[in-house]
PDB file of N, CA and C in Angstrom:
ATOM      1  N   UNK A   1      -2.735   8.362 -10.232  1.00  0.00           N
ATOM      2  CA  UNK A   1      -1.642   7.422 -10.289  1.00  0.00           C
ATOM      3  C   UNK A   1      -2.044   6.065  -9.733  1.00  0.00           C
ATOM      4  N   UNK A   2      -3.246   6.165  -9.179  1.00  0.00           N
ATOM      5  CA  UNK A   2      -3.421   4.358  -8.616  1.00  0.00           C
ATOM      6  C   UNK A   2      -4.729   3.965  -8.693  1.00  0.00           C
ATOM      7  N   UNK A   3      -5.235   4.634  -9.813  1.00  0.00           N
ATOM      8  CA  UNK A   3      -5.782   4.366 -10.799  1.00  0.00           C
ATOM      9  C   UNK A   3      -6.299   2.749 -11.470  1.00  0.00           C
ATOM     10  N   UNK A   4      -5.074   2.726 -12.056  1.00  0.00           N
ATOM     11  CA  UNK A   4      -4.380   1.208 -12.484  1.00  0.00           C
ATOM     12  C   UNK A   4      -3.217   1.052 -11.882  1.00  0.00           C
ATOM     13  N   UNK A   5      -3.419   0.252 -10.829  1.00  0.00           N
ATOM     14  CA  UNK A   5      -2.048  -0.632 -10.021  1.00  0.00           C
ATOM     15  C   UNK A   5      -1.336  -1.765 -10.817  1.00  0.00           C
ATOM     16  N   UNK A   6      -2.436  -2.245 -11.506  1.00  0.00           N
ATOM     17  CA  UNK A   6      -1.084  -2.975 -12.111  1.00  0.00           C
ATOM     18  C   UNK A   6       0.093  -2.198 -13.326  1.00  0.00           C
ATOM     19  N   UNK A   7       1.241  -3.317 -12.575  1.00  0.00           N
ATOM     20  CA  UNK A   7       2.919  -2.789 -13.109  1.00  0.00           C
ATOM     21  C   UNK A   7       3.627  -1.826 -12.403  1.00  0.00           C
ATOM     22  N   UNK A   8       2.774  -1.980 -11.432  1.00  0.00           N
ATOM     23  CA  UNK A   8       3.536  -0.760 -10.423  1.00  0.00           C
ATOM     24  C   UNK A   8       4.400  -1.110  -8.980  1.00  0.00           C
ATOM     25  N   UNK A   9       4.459  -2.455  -9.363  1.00  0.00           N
ATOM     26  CA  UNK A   9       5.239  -3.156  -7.801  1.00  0.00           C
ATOM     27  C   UNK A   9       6.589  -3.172  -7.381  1.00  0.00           C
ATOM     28  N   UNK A  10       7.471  -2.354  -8.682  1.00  0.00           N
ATOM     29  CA  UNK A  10       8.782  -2.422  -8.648  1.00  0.00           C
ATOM     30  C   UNK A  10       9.135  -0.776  -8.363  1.00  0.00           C
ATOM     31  N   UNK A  11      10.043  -0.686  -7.732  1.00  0.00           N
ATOM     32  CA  UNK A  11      10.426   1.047  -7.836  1.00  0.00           C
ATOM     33  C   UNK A  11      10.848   1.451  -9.249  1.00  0.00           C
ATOM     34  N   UNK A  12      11.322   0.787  -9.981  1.00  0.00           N
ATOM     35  CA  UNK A  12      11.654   1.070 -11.390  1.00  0.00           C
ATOM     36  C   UNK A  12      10.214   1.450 -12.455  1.00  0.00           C
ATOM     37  N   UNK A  13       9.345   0.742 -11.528  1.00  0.00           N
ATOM     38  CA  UNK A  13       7.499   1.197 -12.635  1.00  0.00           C
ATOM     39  C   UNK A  13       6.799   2.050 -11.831  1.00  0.00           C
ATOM     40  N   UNK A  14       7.142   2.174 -10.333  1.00  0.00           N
ATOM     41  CA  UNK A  14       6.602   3.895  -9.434  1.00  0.00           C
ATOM     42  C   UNK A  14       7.564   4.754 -10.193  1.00  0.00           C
ATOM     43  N   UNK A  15       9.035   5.034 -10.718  1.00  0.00           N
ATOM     44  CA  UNK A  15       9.665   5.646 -10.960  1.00  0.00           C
ATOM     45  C   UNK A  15       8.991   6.072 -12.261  1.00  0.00           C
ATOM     46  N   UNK A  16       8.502   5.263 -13.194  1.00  0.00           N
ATOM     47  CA  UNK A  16       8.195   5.625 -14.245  1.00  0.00           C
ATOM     48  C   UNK A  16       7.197   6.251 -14.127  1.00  0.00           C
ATOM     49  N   UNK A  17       5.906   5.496 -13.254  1.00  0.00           N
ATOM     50  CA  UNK A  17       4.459   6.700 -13.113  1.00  0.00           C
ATOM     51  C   UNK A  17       4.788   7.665 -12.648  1.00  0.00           C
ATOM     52  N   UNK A  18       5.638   8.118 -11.461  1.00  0.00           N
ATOM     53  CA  UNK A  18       5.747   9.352 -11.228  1.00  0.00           C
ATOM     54  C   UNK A  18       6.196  10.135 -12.277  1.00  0.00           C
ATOM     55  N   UNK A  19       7.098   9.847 -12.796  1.00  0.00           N
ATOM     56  CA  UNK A  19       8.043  11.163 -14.177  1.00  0.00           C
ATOM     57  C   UNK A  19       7.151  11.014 -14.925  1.00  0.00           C
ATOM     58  N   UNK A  20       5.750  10.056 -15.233  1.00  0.00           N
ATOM     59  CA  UNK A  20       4.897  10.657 -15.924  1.00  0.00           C
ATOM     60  C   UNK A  20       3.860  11.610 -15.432  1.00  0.00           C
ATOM     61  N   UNK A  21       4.293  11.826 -14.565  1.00  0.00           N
ATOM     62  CA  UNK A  21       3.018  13.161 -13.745  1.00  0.00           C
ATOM     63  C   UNK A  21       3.964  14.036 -13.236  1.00  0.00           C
ATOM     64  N   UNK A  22       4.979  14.040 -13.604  1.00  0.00           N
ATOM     65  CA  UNK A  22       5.406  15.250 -13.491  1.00  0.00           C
ATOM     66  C   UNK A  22       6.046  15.615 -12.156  1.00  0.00           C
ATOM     67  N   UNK A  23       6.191  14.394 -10.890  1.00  0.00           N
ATOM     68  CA  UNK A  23       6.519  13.900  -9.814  1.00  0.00           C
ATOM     69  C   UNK A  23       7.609  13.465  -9.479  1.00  0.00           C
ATOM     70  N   UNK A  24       8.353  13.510  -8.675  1.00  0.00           N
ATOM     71  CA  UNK A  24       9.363  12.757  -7.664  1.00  0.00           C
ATOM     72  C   UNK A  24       9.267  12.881  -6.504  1.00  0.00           C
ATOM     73  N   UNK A  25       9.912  11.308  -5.729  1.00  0.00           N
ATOM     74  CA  UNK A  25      10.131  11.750  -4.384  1.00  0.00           C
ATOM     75  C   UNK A  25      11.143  11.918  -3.879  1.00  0.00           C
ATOM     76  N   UNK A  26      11.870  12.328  -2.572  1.00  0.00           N
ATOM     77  CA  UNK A  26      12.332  13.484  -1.888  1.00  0.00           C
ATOM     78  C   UNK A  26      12.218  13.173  -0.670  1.00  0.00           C
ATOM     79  N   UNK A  27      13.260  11.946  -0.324  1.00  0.00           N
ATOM     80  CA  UNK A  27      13.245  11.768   0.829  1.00  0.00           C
ATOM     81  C   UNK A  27      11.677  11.403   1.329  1.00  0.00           C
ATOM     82  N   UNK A  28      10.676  11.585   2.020  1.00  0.00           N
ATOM     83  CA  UNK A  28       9.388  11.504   2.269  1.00  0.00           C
ATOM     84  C   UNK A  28       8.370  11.844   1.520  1.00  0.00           C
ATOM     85  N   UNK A  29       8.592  12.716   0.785  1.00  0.00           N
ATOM     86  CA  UNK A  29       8.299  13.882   0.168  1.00  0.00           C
ATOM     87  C   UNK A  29       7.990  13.646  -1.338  1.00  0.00           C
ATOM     88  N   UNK A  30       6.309  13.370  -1.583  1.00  0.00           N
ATOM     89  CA  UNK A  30       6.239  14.201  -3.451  1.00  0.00           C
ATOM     90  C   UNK A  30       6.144  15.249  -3.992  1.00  0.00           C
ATOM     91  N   UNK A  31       7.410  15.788  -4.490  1.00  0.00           N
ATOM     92  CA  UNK A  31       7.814  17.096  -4.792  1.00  0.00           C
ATOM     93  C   UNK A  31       7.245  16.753  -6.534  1.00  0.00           C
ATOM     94  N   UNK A  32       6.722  17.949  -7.031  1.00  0.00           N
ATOM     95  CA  UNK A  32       6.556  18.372  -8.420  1.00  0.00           C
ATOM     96  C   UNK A  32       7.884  19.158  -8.554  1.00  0.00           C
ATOM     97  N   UNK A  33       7.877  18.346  -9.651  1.00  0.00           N
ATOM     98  CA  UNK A  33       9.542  18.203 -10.910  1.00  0.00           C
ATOM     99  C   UNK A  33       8.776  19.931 -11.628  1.00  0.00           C
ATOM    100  N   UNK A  34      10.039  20.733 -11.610  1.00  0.00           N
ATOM    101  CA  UNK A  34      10.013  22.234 -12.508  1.00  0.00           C
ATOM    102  C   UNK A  34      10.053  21.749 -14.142  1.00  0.00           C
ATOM    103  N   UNK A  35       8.451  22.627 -14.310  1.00  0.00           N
ATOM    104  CA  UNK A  35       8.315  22.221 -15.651  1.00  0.00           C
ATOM    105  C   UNK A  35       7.939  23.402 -16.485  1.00  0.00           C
ATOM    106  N   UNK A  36       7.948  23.458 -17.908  1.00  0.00           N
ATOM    107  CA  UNK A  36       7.805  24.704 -18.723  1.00  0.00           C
ATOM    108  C   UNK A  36       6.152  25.050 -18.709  1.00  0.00           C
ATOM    109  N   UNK A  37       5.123  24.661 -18.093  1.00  0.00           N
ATOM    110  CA  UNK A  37       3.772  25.064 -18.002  1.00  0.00           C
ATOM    111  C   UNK A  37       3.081  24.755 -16.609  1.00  0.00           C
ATOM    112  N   UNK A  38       2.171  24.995 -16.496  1.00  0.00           N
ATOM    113  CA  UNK A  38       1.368  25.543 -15.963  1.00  0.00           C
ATOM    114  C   UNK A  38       0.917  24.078 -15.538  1.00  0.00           C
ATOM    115  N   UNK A  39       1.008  23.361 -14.032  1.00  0.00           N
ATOM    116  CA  UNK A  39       0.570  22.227 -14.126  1.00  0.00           C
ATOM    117  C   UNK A  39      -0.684  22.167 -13.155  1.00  0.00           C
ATOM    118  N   UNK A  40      -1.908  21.391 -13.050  1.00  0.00           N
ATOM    119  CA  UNK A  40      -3.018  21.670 -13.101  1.00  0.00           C
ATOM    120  C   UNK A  40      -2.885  20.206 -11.800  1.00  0.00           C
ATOM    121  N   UNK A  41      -2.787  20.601 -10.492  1.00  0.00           N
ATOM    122  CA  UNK A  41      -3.126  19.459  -9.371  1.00  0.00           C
ATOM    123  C   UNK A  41      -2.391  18.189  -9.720  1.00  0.00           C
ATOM    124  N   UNK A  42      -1.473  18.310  -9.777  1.00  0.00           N
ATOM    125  CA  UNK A  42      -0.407  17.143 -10.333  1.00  0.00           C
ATOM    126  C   UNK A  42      -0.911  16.178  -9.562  1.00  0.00           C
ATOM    127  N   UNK A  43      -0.289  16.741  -8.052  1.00  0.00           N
ATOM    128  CA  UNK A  43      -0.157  15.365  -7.236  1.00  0.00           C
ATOM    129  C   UNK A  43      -1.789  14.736  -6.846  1.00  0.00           C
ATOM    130  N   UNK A  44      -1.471  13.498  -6.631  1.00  0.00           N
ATOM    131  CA  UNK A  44      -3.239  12.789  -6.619  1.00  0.00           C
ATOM    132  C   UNK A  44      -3.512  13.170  -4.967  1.00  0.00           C
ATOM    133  N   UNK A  45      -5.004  12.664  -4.778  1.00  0.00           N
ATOM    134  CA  UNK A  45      -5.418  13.128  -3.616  1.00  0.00           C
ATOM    135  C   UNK A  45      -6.054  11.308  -2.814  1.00  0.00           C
ATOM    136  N   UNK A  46      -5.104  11.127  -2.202  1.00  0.00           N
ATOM    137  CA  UNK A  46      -5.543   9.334  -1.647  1.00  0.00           C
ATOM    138  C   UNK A  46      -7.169   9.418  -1.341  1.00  0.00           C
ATOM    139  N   UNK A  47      -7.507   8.378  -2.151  1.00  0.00           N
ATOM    140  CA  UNK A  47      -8.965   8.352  -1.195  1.00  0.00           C
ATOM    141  C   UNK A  47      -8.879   7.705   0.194  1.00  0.00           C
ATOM    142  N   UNK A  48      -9.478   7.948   1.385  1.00  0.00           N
ATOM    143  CA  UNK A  48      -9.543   7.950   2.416  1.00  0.00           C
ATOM    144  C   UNK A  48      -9.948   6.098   2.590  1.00  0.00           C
ATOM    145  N   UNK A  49     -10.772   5.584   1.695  1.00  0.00           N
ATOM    146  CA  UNK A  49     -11.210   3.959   2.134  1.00  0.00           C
ATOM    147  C   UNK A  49     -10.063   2.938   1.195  1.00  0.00           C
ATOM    148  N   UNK A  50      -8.737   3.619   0.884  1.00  0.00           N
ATOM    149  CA  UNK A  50      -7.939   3.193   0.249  1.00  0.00           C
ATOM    150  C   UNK A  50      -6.907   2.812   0.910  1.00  0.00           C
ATOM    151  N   UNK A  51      -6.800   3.963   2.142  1.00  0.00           N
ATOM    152  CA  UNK A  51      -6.220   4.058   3.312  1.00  0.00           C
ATOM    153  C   UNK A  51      -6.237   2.871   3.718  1.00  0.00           C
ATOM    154  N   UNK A  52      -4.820   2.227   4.713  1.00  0.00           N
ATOM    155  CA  UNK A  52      -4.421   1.096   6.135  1.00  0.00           C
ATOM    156  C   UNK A  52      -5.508   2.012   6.896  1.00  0.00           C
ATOM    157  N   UNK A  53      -6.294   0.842   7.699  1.00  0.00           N
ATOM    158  CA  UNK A  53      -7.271   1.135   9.151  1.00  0.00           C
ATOM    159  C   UNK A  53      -6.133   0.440   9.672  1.00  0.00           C
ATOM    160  N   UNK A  54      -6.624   0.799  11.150  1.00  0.00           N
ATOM    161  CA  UNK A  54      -6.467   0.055  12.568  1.00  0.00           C
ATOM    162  C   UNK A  54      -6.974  -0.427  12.974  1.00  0.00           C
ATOM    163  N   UNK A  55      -7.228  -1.651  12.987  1.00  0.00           N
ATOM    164  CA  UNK A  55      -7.679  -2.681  13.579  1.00  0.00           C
ATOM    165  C   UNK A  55      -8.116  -3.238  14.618  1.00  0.00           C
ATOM    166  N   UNK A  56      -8.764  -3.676  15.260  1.00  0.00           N
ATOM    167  CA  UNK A  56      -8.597  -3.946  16.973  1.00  0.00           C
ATOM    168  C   UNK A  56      -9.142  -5.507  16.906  1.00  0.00           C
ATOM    169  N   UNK A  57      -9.066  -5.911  15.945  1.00  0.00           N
ATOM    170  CA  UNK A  57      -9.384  -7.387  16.106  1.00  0.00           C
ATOM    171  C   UNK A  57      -8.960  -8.155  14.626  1.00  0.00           C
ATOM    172  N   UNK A  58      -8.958  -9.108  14.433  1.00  0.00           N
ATOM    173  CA  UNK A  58      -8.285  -9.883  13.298  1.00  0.00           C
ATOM    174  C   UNK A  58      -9.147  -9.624  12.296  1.00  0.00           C
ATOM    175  N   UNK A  59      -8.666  -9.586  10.674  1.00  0.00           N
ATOM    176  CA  UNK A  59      -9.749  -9.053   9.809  1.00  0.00           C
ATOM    177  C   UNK A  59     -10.605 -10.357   9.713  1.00  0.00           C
ATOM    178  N   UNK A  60     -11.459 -10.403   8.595  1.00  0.00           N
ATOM    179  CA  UNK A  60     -12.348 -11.005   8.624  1.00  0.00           C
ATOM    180  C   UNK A  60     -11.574 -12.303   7.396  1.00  0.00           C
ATOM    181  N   UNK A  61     -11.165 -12.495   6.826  1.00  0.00           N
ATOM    182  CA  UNK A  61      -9.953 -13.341   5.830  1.00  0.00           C
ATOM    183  C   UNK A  61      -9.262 -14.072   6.867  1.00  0.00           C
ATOM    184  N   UNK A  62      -8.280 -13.386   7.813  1.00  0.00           N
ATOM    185  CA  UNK A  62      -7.667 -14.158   8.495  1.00  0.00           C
ATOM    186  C   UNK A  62      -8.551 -14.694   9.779  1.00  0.00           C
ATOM    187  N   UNK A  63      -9.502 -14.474  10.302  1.00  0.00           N
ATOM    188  CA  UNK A  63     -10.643 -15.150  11.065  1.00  0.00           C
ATOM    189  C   UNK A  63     -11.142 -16.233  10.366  1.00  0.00           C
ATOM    190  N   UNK A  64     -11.421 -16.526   9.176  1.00  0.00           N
ATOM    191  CA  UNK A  64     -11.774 -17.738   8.077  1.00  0.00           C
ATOM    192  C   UNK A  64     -10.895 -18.321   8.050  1.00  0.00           C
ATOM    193  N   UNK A  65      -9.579 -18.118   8.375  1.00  0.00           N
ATOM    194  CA  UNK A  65      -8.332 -18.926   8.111  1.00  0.00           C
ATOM    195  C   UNK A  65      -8.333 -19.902   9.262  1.00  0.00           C
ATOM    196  N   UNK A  66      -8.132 -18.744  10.185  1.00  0.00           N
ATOM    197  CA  UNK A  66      -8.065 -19.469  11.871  1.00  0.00           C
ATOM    198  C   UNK A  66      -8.803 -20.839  12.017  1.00  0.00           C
ATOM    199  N   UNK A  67     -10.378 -20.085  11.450  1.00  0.00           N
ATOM    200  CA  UNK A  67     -11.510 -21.283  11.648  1.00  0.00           C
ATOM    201  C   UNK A  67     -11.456 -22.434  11.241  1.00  0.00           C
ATOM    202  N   UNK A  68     -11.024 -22.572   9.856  1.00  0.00           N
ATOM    203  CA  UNK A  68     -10.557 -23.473   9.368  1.00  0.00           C
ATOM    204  C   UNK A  68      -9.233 -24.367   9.507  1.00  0.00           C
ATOM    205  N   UNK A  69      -8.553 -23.721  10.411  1.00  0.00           N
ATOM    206  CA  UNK A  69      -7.024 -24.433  10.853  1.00  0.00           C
ATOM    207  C   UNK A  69      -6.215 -24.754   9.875  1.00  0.00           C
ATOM    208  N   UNK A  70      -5.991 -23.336   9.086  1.00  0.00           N
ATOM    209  CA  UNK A  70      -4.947 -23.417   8.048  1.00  0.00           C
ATOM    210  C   UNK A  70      -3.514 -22.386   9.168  1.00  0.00           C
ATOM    211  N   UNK A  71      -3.616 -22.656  10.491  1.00  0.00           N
ATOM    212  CA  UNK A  71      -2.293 -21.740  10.696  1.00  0.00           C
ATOM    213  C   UNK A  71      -1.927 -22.901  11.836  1.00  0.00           C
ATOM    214  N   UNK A  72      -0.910 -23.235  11.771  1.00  0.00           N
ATOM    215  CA  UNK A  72      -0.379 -24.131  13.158  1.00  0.00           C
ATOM    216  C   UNK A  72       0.914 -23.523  13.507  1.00  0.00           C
ATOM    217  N   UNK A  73       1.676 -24.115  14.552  1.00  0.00           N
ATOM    218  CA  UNK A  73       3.085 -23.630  14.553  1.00  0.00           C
ATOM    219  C   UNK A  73       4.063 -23.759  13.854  1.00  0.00           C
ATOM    220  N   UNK A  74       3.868 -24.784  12.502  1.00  0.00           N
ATOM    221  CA  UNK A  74       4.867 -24.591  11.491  1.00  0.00           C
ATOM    222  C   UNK A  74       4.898 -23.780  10.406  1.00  0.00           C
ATOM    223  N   UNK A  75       3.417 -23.116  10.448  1.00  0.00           N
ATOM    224  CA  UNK A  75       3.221 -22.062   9.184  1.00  0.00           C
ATOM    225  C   UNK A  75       3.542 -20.791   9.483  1.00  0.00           C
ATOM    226  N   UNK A  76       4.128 -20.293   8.069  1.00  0.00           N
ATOM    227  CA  UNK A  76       4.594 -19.273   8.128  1.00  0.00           C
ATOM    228  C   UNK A  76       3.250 -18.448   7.422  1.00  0.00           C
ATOM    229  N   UNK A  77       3.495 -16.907   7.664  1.00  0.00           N
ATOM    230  CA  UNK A  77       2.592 -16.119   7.498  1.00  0.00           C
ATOM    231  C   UNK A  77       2.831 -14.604   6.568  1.00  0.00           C
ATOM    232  N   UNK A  78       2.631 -14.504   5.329  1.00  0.00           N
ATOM    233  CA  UNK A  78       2.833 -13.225   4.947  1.00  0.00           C
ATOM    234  C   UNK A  78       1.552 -12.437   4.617  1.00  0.00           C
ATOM    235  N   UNK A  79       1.491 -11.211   5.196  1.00  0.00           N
ATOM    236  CA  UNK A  79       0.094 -10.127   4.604  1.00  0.00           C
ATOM    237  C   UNK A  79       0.405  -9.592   3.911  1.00  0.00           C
ATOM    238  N   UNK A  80       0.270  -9.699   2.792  1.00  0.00           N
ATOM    239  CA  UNK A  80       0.598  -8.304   1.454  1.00  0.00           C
ATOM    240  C   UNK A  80      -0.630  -7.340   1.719  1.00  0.00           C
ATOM    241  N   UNK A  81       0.317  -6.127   1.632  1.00  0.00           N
ATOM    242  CA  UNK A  81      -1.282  -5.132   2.223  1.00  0.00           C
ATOM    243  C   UNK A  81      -1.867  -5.348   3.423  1.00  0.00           C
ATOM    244  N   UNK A  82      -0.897  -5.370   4.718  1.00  0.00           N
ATOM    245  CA  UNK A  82      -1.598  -5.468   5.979  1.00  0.00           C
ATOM    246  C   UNK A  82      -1.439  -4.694   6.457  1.00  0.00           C
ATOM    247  N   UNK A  83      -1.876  -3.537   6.010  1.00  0.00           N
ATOM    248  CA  UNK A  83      -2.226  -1.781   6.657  1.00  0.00           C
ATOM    249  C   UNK A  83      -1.048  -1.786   7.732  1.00  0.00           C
ATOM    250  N   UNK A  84      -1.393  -1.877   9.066  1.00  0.00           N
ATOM    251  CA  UNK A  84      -0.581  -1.673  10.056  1.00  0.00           C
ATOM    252  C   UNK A  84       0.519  -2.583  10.633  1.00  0.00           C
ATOM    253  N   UNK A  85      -0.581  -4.122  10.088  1.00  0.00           N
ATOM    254  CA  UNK A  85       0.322  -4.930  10.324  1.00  0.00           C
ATOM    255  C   UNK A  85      -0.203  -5.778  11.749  1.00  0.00           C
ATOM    256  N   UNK A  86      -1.709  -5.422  11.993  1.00  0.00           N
ATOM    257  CA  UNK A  86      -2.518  -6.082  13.019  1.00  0.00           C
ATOM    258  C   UNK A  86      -2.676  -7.436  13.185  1.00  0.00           C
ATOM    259  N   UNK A  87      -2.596  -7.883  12.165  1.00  0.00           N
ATOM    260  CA  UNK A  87      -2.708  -9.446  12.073  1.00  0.00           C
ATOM    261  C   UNK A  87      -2.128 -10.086  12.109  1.00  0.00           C
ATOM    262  N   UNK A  88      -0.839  -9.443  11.299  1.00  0.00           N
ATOM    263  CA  UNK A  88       0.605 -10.480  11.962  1.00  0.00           C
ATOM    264  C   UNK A  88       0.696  -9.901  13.034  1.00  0.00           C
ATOM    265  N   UNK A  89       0.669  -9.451  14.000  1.00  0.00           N
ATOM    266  CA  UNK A  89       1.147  -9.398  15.247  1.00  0.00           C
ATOM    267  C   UNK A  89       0.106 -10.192  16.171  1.00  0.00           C
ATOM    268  N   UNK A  90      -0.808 -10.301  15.579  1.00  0.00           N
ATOM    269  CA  UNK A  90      -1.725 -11.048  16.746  1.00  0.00           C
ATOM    270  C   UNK A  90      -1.935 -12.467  16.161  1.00  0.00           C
ATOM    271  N   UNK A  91      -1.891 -12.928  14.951  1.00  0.00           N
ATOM    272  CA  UNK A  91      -1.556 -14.714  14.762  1.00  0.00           C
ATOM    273  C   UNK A  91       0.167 -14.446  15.609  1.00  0.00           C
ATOM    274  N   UNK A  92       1.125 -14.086  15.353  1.00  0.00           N
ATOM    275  CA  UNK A  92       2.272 -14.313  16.557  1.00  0.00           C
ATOM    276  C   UNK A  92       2.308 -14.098  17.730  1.00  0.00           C
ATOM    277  N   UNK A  93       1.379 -13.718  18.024  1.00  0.00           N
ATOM    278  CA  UNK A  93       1.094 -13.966  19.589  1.00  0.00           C
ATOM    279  C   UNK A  93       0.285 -15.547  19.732  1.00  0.00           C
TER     280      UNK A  93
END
């Protein structure tokens, strides 16, 4: 299923990849939808370097930023895909 990410940013196009694998979720939960055969490892298996790390220091993108003095106190800051969320918390500090 993430495979090909693109078209998948809306819950209305996760909704659709999942009911094409045969998937829903369930509260937390991807439950396999009851089907008339025999289904063969539906649900995917995350690769592990796909995974949010933890961080213990600013990534290496927002360290190039810093350096360059693209952040002052009037800029605002969004991470799309900031795993834990390490970086905004430490440019707001």
């Amino acid at each position: 299923m993430l495979d090909n990410i693109r078209g998948i940013g809306t819950t209305s196009a996760w909704e659709r990849r999942l009911q094409g694998y045969g998937v829903e979720i369930q509260g937390h939960s991807l439950i396999q939808k009851p089907i008339n055969f025999i289904a063969v490892n539906l649900i995917p298996k995350i690769e592990r370097h796909k995974e949010a790390i933890v961080r213990h220091d600013l990534s290496h993108s927002v360290r190039l930023a810093l350096d360059v003095g693209l952040f002052s106190p009037e800029t605002t800051f969004f991470d799309y895909g900031c795993g834990h969320g390490g970086d905004v918390n430490r440019i707001a500090e």
